[in-house]
Protein backbone atom coordinates (compact mmCIF):
# COMPACT_ATOMS: atom_id res chain seq x y z
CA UNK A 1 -7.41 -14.70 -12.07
CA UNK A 2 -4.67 -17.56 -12.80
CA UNK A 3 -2.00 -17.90 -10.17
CA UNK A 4 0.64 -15.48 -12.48
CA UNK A 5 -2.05 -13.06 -12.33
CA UNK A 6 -2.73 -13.50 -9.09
CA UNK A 7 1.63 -13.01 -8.04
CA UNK A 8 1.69 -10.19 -10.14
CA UNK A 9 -1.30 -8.50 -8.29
CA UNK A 10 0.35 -8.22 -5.09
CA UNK A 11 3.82 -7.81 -5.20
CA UNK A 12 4.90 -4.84 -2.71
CA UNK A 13 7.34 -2.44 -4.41
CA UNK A 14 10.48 -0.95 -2.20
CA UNK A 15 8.70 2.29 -1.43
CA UNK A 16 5.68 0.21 -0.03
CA UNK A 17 2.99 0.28 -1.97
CA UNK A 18 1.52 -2.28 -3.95
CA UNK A 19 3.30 -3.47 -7.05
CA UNK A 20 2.60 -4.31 -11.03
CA UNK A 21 4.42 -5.72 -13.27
CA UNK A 22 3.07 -3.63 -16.12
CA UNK A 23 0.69 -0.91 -16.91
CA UNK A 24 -2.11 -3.20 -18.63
CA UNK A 25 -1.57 -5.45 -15.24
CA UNK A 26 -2.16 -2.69 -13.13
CA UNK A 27 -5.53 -1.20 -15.13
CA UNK A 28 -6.85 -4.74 -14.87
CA UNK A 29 -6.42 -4.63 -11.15
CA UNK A 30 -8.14 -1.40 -10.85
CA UNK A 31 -11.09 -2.60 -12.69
CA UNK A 32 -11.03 -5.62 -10.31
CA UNK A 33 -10.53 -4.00 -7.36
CA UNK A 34 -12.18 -0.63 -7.25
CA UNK A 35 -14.89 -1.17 -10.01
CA UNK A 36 -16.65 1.79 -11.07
CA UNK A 37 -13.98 4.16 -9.69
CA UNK A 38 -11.73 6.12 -11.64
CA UNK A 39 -8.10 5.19 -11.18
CA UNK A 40 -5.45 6.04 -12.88
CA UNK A 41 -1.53 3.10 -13.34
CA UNK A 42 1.22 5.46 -13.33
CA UNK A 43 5.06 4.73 -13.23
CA UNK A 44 6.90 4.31 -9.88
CA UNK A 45 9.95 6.74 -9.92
CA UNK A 46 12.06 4.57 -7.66
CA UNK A 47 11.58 0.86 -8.81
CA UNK A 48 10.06 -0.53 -12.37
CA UNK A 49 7.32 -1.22 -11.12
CA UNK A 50 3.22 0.37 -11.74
CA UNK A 51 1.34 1.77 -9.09
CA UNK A 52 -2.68 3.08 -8.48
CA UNK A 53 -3.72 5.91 -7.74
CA UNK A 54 -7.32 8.26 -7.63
CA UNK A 55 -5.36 11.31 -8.02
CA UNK A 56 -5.62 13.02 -11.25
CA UNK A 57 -2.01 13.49 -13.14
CA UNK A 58 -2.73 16.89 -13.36
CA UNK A 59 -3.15 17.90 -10.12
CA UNK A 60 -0.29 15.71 -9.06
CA UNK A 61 1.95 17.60 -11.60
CA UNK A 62 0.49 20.83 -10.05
CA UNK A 63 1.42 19.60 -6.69
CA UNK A 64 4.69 18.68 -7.47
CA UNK A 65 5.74 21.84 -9.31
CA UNK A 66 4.70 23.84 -5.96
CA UNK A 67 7.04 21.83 -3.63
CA UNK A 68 9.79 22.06 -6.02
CA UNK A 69 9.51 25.71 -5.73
CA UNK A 70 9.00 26.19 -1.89
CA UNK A 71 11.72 23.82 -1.35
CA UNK A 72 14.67 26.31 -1.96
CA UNK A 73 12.55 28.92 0.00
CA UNK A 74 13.17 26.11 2.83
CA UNK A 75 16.78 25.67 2.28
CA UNK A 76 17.37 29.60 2.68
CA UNK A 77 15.86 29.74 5.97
């Protein structure tokens, strides 16, 4: 990797986790550093920055969609 690569690789985003400056950045990573594993560069909601992940966006969604509806159940109680 050249030294821009390299800066771009491991910038830490405000919510912690490791940072990339773009998608393509991020899915070149991922083959780097978990070869042969299936991970996914997805958007960070809070910065504009691109994250990792192994979770499926699928599941995530599913995951998501269930707290959003237990949370008012929360708020009643």
């Amino acid at each position: 990797m050249t030294d821009s690569r390299q800066r771009e690789a491991f910038l830490t985003c405000p919510c912690g986790k490791r940072a990339y400056t773009s998608r393509a950045v991020a899915r070149r990573a991922a083959r780097i550093l978990y070869p042969g594993a299936r991970m996914r560069a997805y958007a960070c909601p809070a910065a504009p920055w691109w994250h990792l992940t192994s979770q499926d966006a699928r599941r995530v969604a599913w995951w998501r969609d269930r707290d959003a509806v237990r949370a008012p159940e929360a708020e009643a109680s």
